[in-house]
C-alpha atoms as a PDB file:
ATOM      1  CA  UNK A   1     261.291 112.139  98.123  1.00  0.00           C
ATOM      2  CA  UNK A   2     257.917 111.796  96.422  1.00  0.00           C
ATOM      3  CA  UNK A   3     254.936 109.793  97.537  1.00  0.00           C
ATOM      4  CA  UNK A   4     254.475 108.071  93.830  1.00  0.00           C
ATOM      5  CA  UNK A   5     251.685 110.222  93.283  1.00  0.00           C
ATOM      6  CA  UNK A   6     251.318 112.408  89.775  1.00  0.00           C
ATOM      7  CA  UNK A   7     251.285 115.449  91.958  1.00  0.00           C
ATOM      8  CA  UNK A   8     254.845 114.912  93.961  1.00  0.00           C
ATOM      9  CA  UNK A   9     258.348 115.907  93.209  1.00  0.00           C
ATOM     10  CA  UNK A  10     259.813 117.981  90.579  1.00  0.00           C
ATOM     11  CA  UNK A  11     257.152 116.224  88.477  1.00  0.00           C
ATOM     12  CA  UNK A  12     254.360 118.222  90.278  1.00  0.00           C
ATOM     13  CA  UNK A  13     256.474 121.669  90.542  1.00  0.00           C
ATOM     14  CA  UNK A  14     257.010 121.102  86.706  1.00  0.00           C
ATOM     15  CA  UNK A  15     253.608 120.732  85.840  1.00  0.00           C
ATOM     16  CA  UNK A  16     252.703 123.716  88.263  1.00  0.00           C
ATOM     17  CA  UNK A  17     255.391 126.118  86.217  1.00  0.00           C
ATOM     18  CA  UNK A  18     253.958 124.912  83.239  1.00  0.00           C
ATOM     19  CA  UNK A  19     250.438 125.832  84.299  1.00  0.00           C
ATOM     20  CA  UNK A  20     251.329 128.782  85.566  1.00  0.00           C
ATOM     21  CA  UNK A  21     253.126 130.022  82.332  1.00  0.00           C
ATOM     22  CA  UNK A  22     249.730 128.696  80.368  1.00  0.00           C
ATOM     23  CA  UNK A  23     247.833 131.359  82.764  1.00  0.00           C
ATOM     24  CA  UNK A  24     249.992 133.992  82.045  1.00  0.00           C
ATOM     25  CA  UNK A  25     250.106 133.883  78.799  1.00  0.00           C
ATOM     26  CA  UNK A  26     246.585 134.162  78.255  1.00  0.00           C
ATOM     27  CA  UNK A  27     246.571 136.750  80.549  1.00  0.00           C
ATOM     28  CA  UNK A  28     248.926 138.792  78.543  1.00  0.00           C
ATOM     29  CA  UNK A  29     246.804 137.600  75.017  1.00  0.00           C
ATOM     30  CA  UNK A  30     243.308 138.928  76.807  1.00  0.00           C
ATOM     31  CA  UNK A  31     245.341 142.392  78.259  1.00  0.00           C
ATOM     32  CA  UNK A  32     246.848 142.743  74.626  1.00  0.00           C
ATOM     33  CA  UNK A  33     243.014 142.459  73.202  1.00  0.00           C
ATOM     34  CA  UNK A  34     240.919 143.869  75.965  1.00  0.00           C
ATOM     35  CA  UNK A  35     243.575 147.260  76.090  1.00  0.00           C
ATOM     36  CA  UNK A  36     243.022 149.087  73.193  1.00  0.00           C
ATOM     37  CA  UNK A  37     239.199 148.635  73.437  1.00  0.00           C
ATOM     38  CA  UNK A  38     238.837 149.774  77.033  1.00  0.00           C
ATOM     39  CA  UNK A  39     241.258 152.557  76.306  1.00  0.00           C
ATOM     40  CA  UNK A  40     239.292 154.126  73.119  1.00  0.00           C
ATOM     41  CA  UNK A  41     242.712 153.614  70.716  1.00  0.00           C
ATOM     42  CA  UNK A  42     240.972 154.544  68.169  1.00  0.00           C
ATOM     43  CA  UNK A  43     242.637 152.612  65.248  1.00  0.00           C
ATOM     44  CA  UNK A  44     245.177 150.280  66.392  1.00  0.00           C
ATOM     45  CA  UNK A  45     247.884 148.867  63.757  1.00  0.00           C
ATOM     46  CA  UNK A  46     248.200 144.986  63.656  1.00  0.00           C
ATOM     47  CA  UNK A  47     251.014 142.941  63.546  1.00  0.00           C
ATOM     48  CA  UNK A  48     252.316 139.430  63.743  1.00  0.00           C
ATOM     49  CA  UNK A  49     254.456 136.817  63.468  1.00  0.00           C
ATOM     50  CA  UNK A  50     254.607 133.124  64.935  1.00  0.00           C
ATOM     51  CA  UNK A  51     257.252 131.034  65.441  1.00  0.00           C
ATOM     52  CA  UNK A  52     257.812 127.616  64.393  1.00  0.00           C
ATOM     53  CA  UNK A  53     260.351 125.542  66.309  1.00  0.00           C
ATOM     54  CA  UNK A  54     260.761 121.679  64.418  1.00  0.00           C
ATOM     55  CA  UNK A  55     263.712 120.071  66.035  1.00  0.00           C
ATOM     56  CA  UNK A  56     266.272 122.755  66.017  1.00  0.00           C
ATOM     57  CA  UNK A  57     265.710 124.762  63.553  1.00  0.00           C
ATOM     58  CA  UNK A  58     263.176 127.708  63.915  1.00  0.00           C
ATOM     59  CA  UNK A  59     260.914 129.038  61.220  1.00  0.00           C
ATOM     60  CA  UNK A  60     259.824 133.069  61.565  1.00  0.00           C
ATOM     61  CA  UNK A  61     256.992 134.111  59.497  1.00  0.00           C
ATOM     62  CA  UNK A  62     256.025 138.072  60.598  1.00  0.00           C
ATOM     63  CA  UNK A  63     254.248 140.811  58.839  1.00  0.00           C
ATOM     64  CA  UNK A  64     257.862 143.402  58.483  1.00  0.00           C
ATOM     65  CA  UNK A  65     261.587 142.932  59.411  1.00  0.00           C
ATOM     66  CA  UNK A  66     261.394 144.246  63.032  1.00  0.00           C
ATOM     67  CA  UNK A  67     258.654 142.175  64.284  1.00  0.00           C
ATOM     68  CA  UNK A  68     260.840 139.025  62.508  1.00  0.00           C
ATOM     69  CA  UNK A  69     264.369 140.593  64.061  1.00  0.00           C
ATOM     70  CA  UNK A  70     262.419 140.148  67.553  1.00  0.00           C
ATOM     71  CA  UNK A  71     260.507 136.719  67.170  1.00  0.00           C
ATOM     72  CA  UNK A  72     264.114 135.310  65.728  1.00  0.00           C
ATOM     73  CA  UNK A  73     265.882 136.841  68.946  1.00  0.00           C
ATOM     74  CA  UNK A  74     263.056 134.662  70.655  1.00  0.00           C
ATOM     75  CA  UNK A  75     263.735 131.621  68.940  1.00  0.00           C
ATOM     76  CA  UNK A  76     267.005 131.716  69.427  1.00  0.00           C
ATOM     77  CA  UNK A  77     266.840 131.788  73.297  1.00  0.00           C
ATOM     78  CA  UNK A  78     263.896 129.364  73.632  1.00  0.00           C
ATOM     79  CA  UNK A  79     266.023 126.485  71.415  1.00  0.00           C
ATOM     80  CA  UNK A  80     269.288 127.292  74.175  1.00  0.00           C
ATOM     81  CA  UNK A  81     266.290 126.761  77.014  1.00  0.00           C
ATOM     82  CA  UNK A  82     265.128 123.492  75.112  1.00  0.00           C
ATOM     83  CA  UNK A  83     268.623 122.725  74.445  1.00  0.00           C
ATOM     84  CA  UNK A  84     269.921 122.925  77.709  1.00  0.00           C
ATOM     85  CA  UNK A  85     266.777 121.253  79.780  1.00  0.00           C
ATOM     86  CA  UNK A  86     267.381 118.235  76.932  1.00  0.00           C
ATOM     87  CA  UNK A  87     271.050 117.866  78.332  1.00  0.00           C
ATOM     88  CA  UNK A  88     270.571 118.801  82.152  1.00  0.00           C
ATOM     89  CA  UNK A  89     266.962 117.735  83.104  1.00  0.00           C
ATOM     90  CA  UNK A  90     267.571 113.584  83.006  1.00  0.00           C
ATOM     91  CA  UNK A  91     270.785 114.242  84.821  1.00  0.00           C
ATOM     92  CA  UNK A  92     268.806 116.200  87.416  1.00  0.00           C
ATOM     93  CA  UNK A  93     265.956 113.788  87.347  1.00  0.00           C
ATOM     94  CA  UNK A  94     268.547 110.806  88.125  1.00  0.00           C
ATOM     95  CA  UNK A  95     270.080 112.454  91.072  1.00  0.00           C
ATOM     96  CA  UNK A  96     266.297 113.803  92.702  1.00  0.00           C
ATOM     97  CA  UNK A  97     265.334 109.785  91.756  1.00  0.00           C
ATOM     98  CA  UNK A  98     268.547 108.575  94.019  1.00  0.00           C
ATOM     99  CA  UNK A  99     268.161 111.235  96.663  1.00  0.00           C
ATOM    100  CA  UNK A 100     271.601 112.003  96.143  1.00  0.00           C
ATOM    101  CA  UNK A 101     272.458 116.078  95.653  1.00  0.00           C
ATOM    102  CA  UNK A 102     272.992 117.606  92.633  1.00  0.00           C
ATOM    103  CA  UNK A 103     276.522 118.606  92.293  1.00  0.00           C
ATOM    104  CA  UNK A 104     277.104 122.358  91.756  1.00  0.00           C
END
C-alpha cells in the first residue's frame, strides 16, 4: 500500500517509467545528432516525419512513402497502447486502491 505521498505506489513507478522513457529518448535524439559528426559521414541525407495523435485518429506528415509506411506502423501500435491503458489502467488502479489482487 502507499504512504499518500506523490512518490508511492504505481503512481511513483509510473512517473519513474515515464521519466525514464523522457531520458532515453533524448538519448537516442543526441546519439542520432552527435553520430554522424563524430564519425566524419561526410554528407548525411535528412529525413522526417512526426506524428500527430488527436483522439484516435493519427495524422503522418513525412518527407517520402517509406519513412510515412513506418511512422503509420507507429501510430498504429501507440493508439492500441493508449487504447488499452484507457480500458485496463482504472480497473488496475481500483484493485491496487482496495489491496485486493488483480485477477489474471
Amino acid at each position: 500500500m502507499s504512504d499518500g505521498l506523490p512518490g508511492g505506489g504505481i503512481y511513483g513507478k509510473l512517473i519513474g517509467i515515464g521519466m525514464l522513457l523522457i531520458f532515453i529518448g533524448v538519448g537516442i535524439a543526441l546519439l542520432g545528432i552527435l553520430l554522424p559528426i563524430l564519425t566524419g559521414g561526410g554528407r548525411v541525407r535528412g529525413e522526417g516525419g512526426a506524428v500527430i495523435i488527436i483522439g484516435p485518429i493519427p495524422i503522418v506528415l513525412a518527407s517520402n512513402p517509406e519513412t510515412a509506411k513506418w511512422l503509420m506502423i507507429l501510430a498504429i501500435i501507440l493508439v492500441v497502447i493508449v487504447a488499452a491503458l484507457f480500458f485496463l489502467l482504472p480497473s488496475l488502479l481500483a484493485h491496487q486502491a482496495a489491496g485486493t489482487a488483480i485477477p489474471p
